[in-house]
Protein backbone atom coordinates (compact mmCIF):
# COMPACT_ATOMS: atom_id res chain seq x y z
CA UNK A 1 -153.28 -32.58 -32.61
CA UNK A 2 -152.69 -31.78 -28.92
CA UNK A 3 -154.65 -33.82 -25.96
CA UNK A 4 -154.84 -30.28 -24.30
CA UNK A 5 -157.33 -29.24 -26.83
CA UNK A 6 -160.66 -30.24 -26.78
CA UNK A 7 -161.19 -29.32 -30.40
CA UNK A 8 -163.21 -32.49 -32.33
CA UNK A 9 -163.35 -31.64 -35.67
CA UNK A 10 -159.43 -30.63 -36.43
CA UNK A 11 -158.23 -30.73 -40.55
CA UNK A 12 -156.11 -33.39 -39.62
CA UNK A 13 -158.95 -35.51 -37.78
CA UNK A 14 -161.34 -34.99 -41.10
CA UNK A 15 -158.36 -35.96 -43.36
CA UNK A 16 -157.86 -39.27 -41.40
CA UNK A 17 -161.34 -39.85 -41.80
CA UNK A 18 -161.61 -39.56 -45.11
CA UNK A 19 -158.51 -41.41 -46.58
CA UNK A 20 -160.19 -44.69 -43.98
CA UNK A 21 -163.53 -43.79 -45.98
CA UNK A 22 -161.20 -44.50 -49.45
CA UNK A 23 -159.65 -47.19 -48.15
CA UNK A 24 -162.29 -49.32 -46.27
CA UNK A 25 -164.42 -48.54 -49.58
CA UNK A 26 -161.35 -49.98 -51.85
CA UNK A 27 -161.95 -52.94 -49.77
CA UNK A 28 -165.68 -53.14 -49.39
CA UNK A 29 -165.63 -52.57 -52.89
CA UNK A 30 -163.37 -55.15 -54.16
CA UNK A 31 -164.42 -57.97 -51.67
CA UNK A 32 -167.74 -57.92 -53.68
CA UNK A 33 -166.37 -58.32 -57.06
CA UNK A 34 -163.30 -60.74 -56.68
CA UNK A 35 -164.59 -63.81 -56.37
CA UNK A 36 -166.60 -63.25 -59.48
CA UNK A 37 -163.17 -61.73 -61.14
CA UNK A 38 -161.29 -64.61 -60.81
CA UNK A 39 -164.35 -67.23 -62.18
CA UNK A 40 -164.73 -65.09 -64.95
CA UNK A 41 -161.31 -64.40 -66.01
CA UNK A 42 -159.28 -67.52 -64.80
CA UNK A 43 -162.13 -70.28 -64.36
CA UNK A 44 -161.48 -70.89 -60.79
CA UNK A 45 -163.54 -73.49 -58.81
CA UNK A 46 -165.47 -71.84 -55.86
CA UNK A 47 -163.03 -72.98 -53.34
CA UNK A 48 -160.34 -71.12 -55.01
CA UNK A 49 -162.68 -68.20 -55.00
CA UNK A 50 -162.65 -68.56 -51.52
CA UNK A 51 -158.77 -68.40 -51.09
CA UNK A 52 -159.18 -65.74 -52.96
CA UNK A 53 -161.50 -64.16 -50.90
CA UNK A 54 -160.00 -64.96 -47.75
CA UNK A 55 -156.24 -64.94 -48.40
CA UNK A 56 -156.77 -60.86 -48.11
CA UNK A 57 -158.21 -61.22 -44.31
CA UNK A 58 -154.74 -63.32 -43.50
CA UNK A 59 -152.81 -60.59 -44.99
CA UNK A 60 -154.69 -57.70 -43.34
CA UNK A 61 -154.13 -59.88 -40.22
CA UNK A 62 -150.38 -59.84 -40.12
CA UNK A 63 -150.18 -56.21 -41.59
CA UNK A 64 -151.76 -55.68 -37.91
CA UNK A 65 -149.72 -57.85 -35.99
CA UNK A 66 -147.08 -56.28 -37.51
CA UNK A 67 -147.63 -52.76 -37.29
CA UNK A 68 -148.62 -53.42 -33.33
CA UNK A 69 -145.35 -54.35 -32.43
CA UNK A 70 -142.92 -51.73 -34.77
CA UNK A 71 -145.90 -48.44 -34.29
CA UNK A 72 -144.33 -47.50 -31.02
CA UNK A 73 -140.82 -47.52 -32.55
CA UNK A 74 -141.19 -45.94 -35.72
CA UNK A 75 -142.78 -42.53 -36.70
CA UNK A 76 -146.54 -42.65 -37.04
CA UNK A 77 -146.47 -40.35 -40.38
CA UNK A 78 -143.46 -42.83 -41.97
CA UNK A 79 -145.47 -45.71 -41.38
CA UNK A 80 -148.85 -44.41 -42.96
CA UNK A 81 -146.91 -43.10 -45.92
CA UNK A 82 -145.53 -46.52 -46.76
CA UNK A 83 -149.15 -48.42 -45.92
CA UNK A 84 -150.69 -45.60 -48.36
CA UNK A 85 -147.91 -46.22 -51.00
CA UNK A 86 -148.03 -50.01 -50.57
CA UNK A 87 -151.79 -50.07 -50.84
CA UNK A 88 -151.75 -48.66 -53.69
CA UNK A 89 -148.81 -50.23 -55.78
CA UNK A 90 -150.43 -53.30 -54.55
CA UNK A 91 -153.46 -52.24 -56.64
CA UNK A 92 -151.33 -51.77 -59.70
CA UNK A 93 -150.97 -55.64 -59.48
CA UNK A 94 -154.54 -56.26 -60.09
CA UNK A 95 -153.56 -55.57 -64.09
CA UNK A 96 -150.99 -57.73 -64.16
CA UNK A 97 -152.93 -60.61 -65.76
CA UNK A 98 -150.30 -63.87 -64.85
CA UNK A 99 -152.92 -66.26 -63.82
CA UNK A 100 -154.73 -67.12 -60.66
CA UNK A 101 -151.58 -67.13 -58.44
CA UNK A 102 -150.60 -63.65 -58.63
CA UNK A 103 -153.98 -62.56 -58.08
CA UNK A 104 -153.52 -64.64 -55.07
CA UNK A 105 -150.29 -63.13 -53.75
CA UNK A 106 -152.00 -59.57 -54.75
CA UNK A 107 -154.60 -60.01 -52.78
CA UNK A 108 -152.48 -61.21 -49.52
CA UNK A 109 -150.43 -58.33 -50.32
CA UNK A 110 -153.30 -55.97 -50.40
CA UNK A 111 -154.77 -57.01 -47.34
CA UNK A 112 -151.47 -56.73 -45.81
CA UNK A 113 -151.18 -53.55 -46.76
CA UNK A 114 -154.65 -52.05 -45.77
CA UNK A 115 -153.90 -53.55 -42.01
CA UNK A 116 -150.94 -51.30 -41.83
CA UNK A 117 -152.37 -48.16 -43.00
CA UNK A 118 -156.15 -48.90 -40.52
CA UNK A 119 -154.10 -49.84 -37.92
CA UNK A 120 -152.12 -46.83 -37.88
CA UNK A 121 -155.20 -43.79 -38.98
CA UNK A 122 -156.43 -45.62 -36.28
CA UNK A 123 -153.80 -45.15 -33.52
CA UNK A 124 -153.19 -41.62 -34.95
CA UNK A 125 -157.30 -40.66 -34.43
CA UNK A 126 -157.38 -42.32 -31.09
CA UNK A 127 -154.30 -40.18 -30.23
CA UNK A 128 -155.86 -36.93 -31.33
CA UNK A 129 -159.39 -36.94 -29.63
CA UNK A 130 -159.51 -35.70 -26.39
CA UNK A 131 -159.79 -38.40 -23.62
CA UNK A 132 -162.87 -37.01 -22.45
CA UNK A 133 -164.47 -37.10 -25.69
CA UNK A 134 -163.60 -40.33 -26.87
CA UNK A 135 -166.46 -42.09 -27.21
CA UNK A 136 -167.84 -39.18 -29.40
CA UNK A 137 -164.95 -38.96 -31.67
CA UNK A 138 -164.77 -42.78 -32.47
CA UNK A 139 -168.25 -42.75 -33.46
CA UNK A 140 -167.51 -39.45 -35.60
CA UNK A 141 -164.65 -41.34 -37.12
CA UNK A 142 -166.77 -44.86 -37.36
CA UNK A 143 -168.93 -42.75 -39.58
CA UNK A 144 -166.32 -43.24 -42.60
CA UNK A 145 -166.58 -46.77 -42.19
CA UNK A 146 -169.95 -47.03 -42.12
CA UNK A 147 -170.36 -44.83 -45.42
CA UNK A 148 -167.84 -47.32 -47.22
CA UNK A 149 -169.34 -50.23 -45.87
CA UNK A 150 -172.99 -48.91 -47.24
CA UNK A 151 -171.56 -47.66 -50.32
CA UNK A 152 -168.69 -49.97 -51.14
CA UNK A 153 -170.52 -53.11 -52.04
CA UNK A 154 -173.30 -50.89 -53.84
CA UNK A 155 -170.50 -49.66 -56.31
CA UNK A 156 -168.93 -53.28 -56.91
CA UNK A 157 -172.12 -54.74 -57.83
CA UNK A 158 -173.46 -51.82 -60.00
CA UNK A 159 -169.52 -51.05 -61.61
CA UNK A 160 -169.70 -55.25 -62.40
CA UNK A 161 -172.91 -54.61 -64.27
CA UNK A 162 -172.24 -51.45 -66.14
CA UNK A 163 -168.34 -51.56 -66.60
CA UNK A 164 -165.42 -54.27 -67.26
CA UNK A 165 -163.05 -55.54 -64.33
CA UNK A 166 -160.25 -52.71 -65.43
CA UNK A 167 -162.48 -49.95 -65.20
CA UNK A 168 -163.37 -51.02 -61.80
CA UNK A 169 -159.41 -51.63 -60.63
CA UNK A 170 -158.61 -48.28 -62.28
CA UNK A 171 -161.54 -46.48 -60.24
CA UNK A 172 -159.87 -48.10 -57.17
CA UNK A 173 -156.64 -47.31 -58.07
CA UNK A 174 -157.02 -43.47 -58.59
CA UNK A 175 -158.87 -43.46 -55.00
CA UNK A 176 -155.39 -45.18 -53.59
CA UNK A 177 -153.52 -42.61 -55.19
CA UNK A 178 -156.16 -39.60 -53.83
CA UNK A 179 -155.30 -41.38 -49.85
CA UNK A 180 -151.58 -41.41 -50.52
CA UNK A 181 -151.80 -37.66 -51.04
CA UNK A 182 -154.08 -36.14 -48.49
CA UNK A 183 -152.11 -38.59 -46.52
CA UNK A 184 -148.80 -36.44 -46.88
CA UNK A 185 -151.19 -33.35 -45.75
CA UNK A 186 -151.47 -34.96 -41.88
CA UNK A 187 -149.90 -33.63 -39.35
CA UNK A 188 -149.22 -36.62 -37.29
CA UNK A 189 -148.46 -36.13 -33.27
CA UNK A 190 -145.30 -37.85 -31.99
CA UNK A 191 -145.09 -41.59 -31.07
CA UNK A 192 -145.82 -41.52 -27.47
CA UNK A 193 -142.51 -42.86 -25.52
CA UNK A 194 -142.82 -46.30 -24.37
CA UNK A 195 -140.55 -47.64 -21.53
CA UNK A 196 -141.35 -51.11 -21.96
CA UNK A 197 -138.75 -53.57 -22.39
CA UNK A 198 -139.05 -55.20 -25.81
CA UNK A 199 -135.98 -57.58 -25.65
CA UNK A 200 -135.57 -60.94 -24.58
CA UNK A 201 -137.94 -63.70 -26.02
CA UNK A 202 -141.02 -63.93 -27.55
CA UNK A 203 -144.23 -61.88 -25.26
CA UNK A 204 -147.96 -62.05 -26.63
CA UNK A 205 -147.93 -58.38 -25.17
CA UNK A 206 -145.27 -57.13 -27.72
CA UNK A 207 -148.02 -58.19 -30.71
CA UNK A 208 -151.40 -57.60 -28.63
CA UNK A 209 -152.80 -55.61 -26.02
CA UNK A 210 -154.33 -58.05 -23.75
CA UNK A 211 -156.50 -55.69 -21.53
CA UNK A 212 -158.07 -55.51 -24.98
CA UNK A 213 -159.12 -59.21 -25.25
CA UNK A 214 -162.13 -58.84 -23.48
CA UNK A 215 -163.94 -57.04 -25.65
CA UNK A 216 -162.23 -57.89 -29.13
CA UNK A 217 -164.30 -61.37 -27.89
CA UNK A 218 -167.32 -59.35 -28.19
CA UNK A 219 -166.32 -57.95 -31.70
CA UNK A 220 -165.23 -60.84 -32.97
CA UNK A 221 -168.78 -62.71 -32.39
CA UNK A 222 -170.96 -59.27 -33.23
CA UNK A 223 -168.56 -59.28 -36.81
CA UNK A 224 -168.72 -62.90 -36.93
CA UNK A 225 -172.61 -62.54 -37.02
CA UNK A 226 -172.86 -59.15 -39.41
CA UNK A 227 -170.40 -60.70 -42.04
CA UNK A 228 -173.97 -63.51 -42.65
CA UNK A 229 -175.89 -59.85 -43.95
CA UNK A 230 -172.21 -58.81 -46.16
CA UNK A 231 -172.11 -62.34 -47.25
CA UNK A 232 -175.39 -63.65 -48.07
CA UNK A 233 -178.22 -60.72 -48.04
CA UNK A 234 -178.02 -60.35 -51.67
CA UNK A 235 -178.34 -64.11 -52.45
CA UNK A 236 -181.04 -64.65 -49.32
CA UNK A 237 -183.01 -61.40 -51.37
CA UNK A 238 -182.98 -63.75 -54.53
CA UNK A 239 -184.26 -66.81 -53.09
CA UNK A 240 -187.61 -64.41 -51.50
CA UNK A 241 -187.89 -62.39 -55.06
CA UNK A 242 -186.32 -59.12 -53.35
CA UNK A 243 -183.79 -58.04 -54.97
CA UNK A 244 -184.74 -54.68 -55.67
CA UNK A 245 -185.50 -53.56 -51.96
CA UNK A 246 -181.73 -55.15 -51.47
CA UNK A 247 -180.38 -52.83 -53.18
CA UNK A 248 -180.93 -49.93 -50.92
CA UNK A 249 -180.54 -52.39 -47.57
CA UNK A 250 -177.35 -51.01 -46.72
CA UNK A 251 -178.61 -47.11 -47.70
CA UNK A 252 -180.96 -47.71 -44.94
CA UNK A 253 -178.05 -49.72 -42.95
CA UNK A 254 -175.88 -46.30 -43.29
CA UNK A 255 -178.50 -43.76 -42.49
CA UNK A 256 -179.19 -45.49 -39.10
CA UNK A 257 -175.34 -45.44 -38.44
CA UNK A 258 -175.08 -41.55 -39.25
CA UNK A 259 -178.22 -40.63 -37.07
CA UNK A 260 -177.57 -42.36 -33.94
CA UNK A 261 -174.01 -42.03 -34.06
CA UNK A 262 -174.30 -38.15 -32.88
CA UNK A 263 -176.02 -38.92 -29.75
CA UNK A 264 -174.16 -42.02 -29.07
CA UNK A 265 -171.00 -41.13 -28.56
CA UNK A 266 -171.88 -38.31 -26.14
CA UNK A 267 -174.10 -40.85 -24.53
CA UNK A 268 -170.94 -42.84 -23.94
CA UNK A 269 -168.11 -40.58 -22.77
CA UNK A 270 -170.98 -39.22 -20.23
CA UNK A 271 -172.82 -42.23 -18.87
CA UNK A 272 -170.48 -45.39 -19.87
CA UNK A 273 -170.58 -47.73 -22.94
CA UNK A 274 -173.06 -50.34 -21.01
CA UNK A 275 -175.63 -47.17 -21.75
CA UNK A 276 -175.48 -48.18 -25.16
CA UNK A 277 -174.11 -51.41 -25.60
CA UNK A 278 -177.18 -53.26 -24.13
CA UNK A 279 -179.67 -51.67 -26.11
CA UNK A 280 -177.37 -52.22 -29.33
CA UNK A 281 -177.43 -55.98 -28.61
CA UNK A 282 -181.19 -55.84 -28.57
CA UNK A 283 -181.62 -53.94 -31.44
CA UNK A 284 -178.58 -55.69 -33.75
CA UNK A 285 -180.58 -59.34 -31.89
CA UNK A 286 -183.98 -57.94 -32.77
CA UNK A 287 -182.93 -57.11 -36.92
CA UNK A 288 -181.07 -60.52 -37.27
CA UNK A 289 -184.94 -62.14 -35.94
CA UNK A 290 -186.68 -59.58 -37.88
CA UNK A 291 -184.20 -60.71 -40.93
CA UNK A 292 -185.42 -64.15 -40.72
CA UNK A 293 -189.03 -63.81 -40.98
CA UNK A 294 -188.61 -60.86 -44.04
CA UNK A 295 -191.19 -61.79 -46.62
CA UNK A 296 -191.95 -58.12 -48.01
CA UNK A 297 -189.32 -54.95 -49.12
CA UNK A 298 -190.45 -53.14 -46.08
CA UNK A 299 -189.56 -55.98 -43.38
CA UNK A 300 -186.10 -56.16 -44.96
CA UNK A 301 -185.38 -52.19 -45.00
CA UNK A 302 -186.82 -52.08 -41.63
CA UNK A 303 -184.20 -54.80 -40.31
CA UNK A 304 -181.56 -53.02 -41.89
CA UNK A 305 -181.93 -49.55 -39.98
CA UNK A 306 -182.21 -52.20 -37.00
CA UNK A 307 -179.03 -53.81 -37.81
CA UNK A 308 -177.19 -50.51 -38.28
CA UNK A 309 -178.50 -49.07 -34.91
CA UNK A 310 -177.22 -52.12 -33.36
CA UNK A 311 -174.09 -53.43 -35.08
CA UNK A 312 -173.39 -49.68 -36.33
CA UNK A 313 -173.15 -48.62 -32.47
CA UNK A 314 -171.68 -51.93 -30.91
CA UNK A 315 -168.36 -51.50 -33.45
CA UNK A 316 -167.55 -47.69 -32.39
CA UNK A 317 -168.42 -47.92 -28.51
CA UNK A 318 -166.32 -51.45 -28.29
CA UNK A 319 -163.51 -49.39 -30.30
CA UNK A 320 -163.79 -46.80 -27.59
CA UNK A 321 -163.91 -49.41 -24.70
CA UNK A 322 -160.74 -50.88 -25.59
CA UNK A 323 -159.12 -47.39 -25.99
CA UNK A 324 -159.98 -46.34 -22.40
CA UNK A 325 -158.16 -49.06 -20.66
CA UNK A 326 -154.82 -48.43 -21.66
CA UNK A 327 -151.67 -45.87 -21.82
CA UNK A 328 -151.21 -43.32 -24.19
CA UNK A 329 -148.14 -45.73 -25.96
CA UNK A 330 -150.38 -48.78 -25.88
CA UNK A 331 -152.83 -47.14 -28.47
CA UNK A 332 -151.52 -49.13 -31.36
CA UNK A 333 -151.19 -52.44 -29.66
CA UNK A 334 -154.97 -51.78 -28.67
CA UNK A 335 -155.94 -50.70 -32.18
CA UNK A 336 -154.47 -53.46 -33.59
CA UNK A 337 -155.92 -55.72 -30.79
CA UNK A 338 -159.51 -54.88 -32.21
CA UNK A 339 -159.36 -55.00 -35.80
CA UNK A 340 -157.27 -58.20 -35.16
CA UNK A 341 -160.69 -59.79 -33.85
CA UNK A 342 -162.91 -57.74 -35.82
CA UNK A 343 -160.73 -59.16 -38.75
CA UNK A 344 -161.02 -62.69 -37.47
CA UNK A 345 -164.66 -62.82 -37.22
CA UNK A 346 -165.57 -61.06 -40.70
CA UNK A 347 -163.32 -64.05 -42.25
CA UNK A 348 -164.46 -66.75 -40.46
CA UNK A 349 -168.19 -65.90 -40.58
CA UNK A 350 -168.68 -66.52 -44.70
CA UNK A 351 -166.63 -69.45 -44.26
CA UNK A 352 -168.36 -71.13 -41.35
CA UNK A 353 -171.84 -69.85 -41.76
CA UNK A 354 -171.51 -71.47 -45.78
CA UNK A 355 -171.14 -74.50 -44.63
CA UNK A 356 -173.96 -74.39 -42.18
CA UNK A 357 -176.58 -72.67 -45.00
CA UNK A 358 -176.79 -76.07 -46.64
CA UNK A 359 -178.55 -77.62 -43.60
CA UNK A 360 -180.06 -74.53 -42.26
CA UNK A 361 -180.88 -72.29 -45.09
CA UNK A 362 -180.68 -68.24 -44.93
CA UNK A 363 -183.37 -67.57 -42.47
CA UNK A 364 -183.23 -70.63 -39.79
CA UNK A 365 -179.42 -69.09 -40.14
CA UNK A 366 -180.04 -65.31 -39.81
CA UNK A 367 -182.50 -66.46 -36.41
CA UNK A 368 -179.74 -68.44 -34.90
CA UNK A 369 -177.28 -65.48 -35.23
CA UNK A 370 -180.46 -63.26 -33.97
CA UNK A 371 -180.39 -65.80 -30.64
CA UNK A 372 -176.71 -65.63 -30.34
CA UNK A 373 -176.67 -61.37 -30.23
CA UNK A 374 -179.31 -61.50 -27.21
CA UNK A 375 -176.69 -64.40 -25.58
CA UNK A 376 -173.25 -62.56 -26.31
CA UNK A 377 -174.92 -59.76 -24.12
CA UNK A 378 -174.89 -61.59 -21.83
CA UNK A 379 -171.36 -62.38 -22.03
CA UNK A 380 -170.85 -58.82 -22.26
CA UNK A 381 -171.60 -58.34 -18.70
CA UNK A 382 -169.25 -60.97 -17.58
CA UNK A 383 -166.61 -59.51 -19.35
CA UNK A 384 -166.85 -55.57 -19.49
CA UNK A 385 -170.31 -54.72 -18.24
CA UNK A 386 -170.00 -55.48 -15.50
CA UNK A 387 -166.80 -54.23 -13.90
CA UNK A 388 -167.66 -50.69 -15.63
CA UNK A 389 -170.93 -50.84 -13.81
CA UNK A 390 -169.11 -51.79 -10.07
CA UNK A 391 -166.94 -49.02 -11.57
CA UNK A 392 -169.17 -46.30 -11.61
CA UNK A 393 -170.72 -47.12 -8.45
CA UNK A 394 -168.07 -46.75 -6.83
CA UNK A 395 -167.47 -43.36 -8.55
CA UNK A 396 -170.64 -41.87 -7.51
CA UNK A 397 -170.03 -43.02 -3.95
CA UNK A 398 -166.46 -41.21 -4.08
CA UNK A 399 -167.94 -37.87 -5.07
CA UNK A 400 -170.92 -38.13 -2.41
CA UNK A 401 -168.40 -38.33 0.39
């Protein structure tokens, strides 16, 4: 998986792609039906859903931190074999039935083990796409989480309604096993040489890429307002007598990702993300609005293919912004950097935005979020925009003269 060649669609880039699809559809998948798992089977209260819910974000958070700071010293291929092989043994603890405790400490130790594993497919991808074709092959790649995202909370609810808990924890174990293998097939390029100094005391930049900030910001509050449609689409669809069109609101949601994503990425690498990223805003803005006034099946499929032609692009091109900005052997601190924020804002979002839907309701809520996309654009600017616009300005001028 050489730089030198310009070749996109490599066996090793396809196998990456599809052990993320397994795993981001384990945890799509599983997110859906574990708060009803443990009220079912161990009478928990709804905060201790919650935990839960949320001790798996906490784990997947320090699985990143983690695997930011050792990915530059260890062998990329060693380190996705043991996230793989952790994921899936902690699966295995899903039997286990020793009470609501170990379910908690399973879940922090799956999450923990699905941040290692993303974080690192997603250094080793970055790595193999050609510079100059970044921005297409992130959006190629984003395509594997945008089919798990669609599909994974499809399965969990129809698997909860058809099938018993174990079936569904065996179904997700046999697709942990399926990643560990094709993940031995990989060939997985050398860890770029880094010759930064990592003794002394403690440095932010030995856990984070801060050139990356900037525009994890921006993910954190686009995730932030996407985790209200995971959350609370399928209980907002109850309260207007929709469930059925719900159903297929993240079909839709995925076929707008997988038909703009072609042209997108191109779009990117050749003109700049801020060709993109502005209209995404609008659109993503425009399908949060459109989300708030839904009182028929066809408003709410239409907002969907809105939503996924906004949020769908603004994920992939912010991946690729933070990419650009750095050194070969800051890829992992940068990938980490991202899904640290995107990780932060799908875990705060249910949380805050529950306690808020008491006062508020679903669609007041949904047209807030809708106002706040059109404003974080404008904090875009400030913050990237901007400075890629002076950018290529001063680009063009270069090659004029």
């Amino acid at each position: 998986m050489s730089q030198v060649n310009s070749k996109l669609w490599t066996k090793d880039f396809i196998i990456l792609s599809l052990v993320n699809f397994f795993l981001v559809l384990i945890y799509m998948l599983l997110n859906v039906i574990i708060a009803l798992y443990a009220v079912n089977e161990f009478n928990a209260s709804t905060e201790q859903a919650g935990v839960v819910v949320g001790i798996f974000i906490i784990g997947a958070l320090i699985g990143r931190l983690v695997t930011g700071k050792v990915i530059t010293r260890v062998e990329y291929k060693r380190i996705l074999i043991i996230g793989l092989i952790f994921f899936t043994i902690t699966i295995l603890l899903y039997f286990i039935d020793y009470g609501l405790p170990l379910l908690i400490v399973s879940r922090f130790l799956n999450g923990l083990a699905i941040g290692i594993a993303t974080t690192v497919i997603g250094t080793i991808v970055v790595l193999a796409i050609p510079k100059s074709r970044r921005g297409e092959g992130i959006s190629y790649f984003a395509v594997s989480t945008a089919l798990a995202t669609g599909l994974g909370p499809f399965l969990g609810l129809y698997m909860t309604q058809h099938t018993g808990f174990n079936i569904i924890f065996l179904f997700s174990l046999l697709l942990g096993v399926a990643s560990t293998i094709i993940g031995f097939l990989v060939n997985v390029p050398m860890s770029p040489k880094t010759t930064e100094e990592k003794r002394g005391g403690f440095k932010i930049s030995n856990y984070i890429e801060p050139k990356a900030v900037p525009i994890g910001i921006i993910v954190l509050l686009m995730t932030f307002s996407f985790s209200s449609v995971l959350s609370y689409i399928n209980l907002y669809a109850i309260e207007l007598d929709l469930v059925s069109a719900a159903s297929f609101f993240f079909s839709i949601y995925t076929v707008s990702v997988l038909v703009s994503r072609p042209f997108t990425g191109k779009i990117v690498d050749r003109r700049g993300a801020n060709y993109i990223m502005y209209p995404a805003f609008f659109l993503f803005g425009a399908g949060m609005l459109l989300l708030s006034t839904v009182d028929k099946s066809l408003t709410l499929l239409l907002a969907g293919g809105l939503i996924g032609l906004g949020f769908g692009n603004i994920s992939s091109v912010s991946q690729t912004v933070a990419t650009l900005k750095v050194t070969p052997e800051r890829i992992g601190y940068v990938t980490a950097t991202f899904f640290i924020f995107y990780d932060i804002g799908n875990g705060l979002g249910p949380f805050i935005l529950g306690l808020i839907i008491p006062f508020t309701g679903y669609s007041t809520m949904y047209e807030i979020l809708g106002i706040m996309v059109f404003a974080v654009s404008f904090l875009y600017y400030f913050l990237h925009g901007k400075m890629e616009r002076e950018n290529r300005i001063l680009s063009l001028k270069e090659k004029i003269h």
